[in-house]
PDB file of N, CA and C in Angstrom:
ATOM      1  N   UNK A   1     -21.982   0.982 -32.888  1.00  0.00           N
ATOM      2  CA  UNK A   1     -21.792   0.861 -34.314  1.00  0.00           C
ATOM      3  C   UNK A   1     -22.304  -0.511 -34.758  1.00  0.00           C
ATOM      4  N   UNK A   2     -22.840  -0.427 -35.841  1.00  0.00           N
ATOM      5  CA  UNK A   2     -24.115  -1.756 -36.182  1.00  0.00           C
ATOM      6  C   UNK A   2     -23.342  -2.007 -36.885  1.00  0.00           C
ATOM      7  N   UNK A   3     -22.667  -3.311 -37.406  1.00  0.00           N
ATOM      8  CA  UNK A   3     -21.381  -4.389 -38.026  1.00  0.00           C
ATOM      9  C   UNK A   3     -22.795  -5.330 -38.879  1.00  0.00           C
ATOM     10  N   UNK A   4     -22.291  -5.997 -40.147  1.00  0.00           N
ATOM     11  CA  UNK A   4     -22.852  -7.074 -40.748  1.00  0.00           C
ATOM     12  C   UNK A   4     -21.864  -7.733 -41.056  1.00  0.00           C
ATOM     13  N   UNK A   5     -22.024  -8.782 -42.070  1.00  0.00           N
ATOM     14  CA  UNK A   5     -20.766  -9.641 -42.692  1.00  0.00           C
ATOM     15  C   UNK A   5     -21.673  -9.552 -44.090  1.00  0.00           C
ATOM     16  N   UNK A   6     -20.292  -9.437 -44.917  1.00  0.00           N
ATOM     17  CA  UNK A   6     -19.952  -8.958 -46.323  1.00  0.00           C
ATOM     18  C   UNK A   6     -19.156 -10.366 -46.882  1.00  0.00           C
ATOM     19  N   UNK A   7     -19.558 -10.586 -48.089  1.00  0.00           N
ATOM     20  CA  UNK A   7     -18.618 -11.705 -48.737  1.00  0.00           C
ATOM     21  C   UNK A   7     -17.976 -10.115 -50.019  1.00  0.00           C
ATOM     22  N   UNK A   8     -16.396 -10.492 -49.606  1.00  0.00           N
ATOM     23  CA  UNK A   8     -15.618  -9.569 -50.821  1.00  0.00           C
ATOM     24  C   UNK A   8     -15.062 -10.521 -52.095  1.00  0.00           C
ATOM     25  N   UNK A   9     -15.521 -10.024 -52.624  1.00  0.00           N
ATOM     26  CA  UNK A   9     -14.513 -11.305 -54.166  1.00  0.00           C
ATOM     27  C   UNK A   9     -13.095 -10.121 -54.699  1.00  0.00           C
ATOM     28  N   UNK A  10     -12.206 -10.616 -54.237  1.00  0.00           N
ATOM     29  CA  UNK A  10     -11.127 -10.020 -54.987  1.00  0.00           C
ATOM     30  C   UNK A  10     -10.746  -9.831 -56.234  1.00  0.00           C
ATOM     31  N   UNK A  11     -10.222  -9.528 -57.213  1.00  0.00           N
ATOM     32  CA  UNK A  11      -9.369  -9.390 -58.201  1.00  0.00           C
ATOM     33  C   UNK A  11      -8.012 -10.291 -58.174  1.00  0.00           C
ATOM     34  N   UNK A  12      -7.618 -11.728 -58.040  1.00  0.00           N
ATOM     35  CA  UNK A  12      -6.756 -12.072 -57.722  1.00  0.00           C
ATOM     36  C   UNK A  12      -5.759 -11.997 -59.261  1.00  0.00           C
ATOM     37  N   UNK A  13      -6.146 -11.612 -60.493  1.00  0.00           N
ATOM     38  CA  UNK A  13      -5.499 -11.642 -61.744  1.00  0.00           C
ATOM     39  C   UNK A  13      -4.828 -10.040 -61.810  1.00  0.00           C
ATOM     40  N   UNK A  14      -5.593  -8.754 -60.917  1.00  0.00           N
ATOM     41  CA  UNK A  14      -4.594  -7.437 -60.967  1.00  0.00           C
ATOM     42  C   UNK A  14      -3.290  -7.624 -60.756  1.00  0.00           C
ATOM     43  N   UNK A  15      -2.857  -6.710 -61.956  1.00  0.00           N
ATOM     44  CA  UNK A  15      -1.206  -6.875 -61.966  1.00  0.00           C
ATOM     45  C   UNK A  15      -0.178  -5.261 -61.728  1.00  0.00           C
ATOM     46  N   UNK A  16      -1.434  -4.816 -61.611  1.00  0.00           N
ATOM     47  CA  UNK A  16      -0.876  -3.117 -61.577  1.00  0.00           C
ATOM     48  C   UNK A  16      -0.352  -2.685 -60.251  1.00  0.00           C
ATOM     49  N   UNK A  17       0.275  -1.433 -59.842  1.00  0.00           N
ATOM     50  CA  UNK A  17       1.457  -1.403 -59.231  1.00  0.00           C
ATOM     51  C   UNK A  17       0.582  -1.434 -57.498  1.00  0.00           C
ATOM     52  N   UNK A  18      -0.449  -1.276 -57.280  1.00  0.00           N
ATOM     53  CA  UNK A  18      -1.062  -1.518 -56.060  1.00  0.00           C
ATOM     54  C   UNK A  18      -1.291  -2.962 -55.913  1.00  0.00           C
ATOM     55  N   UNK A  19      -1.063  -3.844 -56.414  1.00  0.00           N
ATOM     56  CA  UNK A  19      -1.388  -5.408 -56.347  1.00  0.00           C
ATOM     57  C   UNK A  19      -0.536  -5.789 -55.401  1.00  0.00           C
ATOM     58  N   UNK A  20       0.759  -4.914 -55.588  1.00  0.00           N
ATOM     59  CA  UNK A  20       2.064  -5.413 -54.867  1.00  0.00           C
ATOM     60  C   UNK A  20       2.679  -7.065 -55.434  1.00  0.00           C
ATOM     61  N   UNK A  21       3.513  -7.308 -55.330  1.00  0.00           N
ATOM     62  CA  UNK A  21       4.048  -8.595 -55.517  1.00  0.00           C
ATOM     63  C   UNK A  21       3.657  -9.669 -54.437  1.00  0.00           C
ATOM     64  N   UNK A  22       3.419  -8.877 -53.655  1.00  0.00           N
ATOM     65  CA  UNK A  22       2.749  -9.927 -51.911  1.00  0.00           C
ATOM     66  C   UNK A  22       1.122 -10.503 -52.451  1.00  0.00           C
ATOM     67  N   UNK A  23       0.762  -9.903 -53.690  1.00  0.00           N
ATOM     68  CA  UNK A  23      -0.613 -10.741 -53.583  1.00  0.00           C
ATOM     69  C   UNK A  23      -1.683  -9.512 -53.585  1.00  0.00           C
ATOM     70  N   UNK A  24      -3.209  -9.602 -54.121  1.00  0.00           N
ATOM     71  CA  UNK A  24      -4.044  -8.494 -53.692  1.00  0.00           C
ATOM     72  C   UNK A  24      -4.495  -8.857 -52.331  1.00  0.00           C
ATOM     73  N   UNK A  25      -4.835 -10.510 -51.920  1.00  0.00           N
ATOM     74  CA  UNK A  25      -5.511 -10.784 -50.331  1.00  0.00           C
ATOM     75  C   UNK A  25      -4.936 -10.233 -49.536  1.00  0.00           C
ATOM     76  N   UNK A  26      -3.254 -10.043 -49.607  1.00  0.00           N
ATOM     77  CA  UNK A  26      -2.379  -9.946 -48.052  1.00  0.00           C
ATOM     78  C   UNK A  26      -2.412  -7.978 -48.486  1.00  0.00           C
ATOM     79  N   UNK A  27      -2.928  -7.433 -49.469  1.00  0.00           N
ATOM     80  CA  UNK A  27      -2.544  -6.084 -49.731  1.00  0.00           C
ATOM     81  C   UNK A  27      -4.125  -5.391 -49.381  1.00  0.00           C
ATOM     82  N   UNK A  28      -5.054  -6.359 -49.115  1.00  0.00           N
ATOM     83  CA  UNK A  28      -6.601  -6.351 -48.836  1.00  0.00           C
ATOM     84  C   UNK A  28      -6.189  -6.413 -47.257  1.00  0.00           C
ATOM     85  N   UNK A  29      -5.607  -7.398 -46.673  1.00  0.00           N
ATOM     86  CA  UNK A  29      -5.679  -7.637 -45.283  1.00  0.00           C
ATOM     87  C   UNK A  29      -4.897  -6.735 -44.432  1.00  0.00           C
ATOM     88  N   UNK A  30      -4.009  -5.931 -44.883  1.00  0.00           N
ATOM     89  CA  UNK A  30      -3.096  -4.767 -44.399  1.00  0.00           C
ATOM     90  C   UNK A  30      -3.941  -3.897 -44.686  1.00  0.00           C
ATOM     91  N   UNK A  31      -4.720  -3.724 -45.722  1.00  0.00           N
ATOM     92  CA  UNK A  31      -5.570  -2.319 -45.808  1.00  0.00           C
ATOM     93  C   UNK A  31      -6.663  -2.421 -44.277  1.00  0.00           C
ATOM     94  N   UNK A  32      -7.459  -3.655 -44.321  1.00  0.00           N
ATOM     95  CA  UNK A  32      -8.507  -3.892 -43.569  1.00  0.00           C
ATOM     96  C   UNK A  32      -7.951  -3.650 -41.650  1.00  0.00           C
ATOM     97  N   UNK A  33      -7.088  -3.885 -41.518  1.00  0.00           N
ATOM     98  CA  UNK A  33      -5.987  -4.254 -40.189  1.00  0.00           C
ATOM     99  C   UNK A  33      -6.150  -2.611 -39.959  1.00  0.00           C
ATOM    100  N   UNK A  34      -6.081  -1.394 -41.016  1.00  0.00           N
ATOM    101  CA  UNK A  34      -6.330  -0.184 -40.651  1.00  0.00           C
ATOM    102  C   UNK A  34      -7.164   0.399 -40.434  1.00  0.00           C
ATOM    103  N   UNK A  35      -8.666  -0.664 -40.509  1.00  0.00           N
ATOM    104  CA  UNK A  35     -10.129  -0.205 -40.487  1.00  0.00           C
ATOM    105  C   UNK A  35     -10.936  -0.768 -38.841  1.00  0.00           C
ATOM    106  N   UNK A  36     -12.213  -0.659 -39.013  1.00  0.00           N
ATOM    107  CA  UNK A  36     -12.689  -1.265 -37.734  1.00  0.00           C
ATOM    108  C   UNK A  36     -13.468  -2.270 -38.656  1.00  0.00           C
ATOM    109  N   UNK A  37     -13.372  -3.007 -39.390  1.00  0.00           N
ATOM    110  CA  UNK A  37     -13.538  -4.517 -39.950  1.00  0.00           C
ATOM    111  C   UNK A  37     -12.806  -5.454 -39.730  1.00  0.00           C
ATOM    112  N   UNK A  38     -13.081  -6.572 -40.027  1.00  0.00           N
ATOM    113  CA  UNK A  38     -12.077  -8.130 -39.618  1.00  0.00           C
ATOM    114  C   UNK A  38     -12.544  -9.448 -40.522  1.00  0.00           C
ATOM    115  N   UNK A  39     -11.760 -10.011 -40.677  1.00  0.00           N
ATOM    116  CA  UNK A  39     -11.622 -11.393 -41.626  1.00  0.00           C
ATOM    117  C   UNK A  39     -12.495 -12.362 -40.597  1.00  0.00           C
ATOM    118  N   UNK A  40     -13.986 -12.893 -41.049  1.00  0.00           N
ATOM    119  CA  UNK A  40     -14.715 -13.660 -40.788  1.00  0.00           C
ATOM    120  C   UNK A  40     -14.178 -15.113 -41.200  1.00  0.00           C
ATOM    121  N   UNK A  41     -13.873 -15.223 -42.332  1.00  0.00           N
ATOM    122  CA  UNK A  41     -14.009 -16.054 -42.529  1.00  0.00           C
ATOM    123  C   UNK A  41     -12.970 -16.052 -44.392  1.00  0.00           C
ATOM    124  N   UNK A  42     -12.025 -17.215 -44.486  1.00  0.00           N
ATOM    125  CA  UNK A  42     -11.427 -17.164 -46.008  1.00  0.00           C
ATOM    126  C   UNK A  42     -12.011 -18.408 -46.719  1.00  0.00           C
ATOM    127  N   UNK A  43     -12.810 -17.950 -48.111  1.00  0.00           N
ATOM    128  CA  UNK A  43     -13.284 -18.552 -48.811  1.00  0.00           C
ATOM    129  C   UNK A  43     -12.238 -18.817 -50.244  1.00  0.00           C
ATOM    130  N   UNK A  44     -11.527 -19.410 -50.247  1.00  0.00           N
ATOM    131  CA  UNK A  44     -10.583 -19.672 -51.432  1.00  0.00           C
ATOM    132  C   UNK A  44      -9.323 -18.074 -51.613  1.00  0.00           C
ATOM    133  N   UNK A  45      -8.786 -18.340 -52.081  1.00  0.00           N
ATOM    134  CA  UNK A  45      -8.343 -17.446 -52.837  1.00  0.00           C
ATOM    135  C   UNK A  45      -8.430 -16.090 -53.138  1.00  0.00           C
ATOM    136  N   UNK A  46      -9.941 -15.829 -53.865  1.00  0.00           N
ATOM    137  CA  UNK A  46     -10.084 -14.225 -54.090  1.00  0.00           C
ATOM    138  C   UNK A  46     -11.451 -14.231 -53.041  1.00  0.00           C
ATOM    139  N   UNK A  47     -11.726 -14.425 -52.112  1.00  0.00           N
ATOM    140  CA  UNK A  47     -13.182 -14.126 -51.904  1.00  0.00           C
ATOM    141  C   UNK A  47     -12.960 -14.591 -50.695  1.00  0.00           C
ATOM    142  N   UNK A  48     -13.517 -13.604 -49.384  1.00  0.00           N
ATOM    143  CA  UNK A  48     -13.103 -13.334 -47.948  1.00  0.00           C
ATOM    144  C   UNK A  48     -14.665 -12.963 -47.091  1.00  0.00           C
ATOM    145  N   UNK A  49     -15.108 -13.501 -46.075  1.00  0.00           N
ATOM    146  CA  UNK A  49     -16.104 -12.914 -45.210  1.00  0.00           C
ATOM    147  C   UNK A  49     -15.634 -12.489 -44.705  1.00  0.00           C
ATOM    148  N   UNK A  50     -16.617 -10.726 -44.453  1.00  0.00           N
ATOM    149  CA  UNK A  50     -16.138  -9.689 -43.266  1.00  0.00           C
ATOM    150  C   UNK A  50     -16.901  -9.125 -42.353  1.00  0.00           C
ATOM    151  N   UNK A  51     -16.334  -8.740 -41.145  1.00  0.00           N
ATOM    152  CA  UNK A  51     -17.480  -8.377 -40.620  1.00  0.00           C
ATOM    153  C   UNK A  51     -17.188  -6.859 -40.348  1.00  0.00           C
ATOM    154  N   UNK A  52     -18.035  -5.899 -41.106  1.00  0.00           N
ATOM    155  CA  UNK A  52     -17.721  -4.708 -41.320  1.00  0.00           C
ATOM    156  C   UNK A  52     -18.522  -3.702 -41.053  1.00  0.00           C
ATOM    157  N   UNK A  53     -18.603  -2.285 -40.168  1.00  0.00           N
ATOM    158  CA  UNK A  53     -19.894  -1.343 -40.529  1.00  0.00           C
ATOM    159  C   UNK A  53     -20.368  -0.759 -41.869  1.00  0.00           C
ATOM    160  N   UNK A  54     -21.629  -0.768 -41.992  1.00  0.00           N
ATOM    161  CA  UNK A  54     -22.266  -0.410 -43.145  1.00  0.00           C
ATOM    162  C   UNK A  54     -21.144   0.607 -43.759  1.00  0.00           C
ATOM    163  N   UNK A  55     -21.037   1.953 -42.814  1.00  0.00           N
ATOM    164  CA  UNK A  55     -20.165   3.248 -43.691  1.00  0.00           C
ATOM    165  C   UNK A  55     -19.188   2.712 -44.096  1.00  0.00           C
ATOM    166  N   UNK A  56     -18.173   1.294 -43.569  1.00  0.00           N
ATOM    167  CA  UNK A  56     -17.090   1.102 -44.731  1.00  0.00           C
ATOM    168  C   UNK A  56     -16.750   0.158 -45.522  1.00  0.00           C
ATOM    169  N   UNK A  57     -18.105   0.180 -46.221  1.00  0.00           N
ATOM    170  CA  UNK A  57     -18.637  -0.743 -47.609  1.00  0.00           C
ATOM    171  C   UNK A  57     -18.413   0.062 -48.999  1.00  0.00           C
ATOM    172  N   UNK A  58     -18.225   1.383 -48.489  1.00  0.00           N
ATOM    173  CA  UNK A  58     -18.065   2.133 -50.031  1.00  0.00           C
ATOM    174  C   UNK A  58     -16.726   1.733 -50.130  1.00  0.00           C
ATOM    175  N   UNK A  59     -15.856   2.474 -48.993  1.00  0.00           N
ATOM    176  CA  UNK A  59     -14.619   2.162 -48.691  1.00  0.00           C
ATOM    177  C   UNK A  59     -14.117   1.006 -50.015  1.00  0.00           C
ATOM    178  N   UNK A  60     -14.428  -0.013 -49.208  1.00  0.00           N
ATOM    179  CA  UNK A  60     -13.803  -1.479 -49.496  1.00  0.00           C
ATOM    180  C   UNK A  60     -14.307  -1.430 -51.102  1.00  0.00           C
ATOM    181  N   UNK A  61     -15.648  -0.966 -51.470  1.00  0.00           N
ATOM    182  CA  UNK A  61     -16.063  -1.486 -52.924  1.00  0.00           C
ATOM    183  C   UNK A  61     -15.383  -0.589 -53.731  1.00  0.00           C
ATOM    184  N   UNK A  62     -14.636   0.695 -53.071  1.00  0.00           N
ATOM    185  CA  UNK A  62     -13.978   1.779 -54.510  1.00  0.00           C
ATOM    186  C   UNK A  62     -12.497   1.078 -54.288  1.00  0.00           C
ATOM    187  N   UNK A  63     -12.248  -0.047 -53.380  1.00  0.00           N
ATOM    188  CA  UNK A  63     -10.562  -0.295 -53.733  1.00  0.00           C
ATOM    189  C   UNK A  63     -10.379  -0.898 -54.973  1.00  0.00           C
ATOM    190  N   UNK A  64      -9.078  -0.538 -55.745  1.00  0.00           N
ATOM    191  CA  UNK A  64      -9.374  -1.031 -56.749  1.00  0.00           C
ATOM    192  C   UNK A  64      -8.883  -2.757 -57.369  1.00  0.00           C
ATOM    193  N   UNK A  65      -8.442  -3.503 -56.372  1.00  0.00           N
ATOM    194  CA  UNK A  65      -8.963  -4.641 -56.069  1.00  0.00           C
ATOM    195  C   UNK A  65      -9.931  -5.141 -55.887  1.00  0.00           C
ATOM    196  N   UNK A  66     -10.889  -4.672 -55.429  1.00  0.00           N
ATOM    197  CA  UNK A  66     -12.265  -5.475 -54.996  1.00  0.00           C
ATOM    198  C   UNK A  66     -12.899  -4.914 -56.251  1.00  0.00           C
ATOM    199  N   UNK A  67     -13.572  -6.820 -56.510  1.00  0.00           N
ATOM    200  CA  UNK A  67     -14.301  -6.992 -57.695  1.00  0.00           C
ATOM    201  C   UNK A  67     -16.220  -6.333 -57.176  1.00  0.00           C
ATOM    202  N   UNK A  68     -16.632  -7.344 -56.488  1.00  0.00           N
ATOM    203  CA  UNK A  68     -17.485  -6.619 -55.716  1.00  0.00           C
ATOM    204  C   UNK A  68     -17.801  -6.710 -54.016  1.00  0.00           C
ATOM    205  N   UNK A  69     -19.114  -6.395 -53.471  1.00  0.00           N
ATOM    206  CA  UNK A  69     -18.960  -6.525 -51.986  1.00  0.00           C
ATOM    207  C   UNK A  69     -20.749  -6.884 -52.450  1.00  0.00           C
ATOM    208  N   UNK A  70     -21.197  -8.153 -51.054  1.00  0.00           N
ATOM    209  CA  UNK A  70     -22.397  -8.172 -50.867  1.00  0.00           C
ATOM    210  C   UNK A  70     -22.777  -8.650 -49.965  1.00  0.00           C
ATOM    211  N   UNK A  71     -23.926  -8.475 -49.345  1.00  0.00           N
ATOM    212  CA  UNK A  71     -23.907  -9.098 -47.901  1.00  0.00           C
ATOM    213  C   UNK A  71     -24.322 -11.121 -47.213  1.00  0.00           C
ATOM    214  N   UNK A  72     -23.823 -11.155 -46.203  1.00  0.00           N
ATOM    215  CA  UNK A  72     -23.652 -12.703 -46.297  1.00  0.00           C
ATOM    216  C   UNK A  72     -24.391 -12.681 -45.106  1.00  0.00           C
ATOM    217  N   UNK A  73     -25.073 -13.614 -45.417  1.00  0.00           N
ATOM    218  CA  UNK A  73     -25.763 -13.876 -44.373  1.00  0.00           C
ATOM    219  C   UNK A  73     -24.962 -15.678 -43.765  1.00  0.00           C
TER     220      UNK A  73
END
């Protein structure tokens, strides 16, 4: 399985009932913990490097937290 790294920018201002009170990052990082992706790297706040397979880029870009997904070189 061929992996790249993705920079994700979160939604850190969602307030709706999937945001959870824990935060969207730690409600991003429990989602991801169920995938075959992993936290490269934390860039502030809303915006995370990943290193992820291509097929679960739709995944991650229809959550409705994630602002967008693009690739990092």
């Amino acid at each position: 399985m061929c992996t790249r790294t993705y920079l994700v920018r979160l939604d850190p201002y969602l307030l709706g009932e999937s945001a959870m009170p824990r935060g969207v990052r730690t409600e991003f990082f429990d989602w991801l913990a169920t995938t075959d992706a992993e936290v490269v790297q934390l860039c502030g706040a809303d915006r995370v490097v990943i290193s992820s397979p291509q097929d679960l880029i739709d995944q991650i870009s229809g959550l409705e937290y994630v602002l967008d997904v693009e690739p990092h070189e």
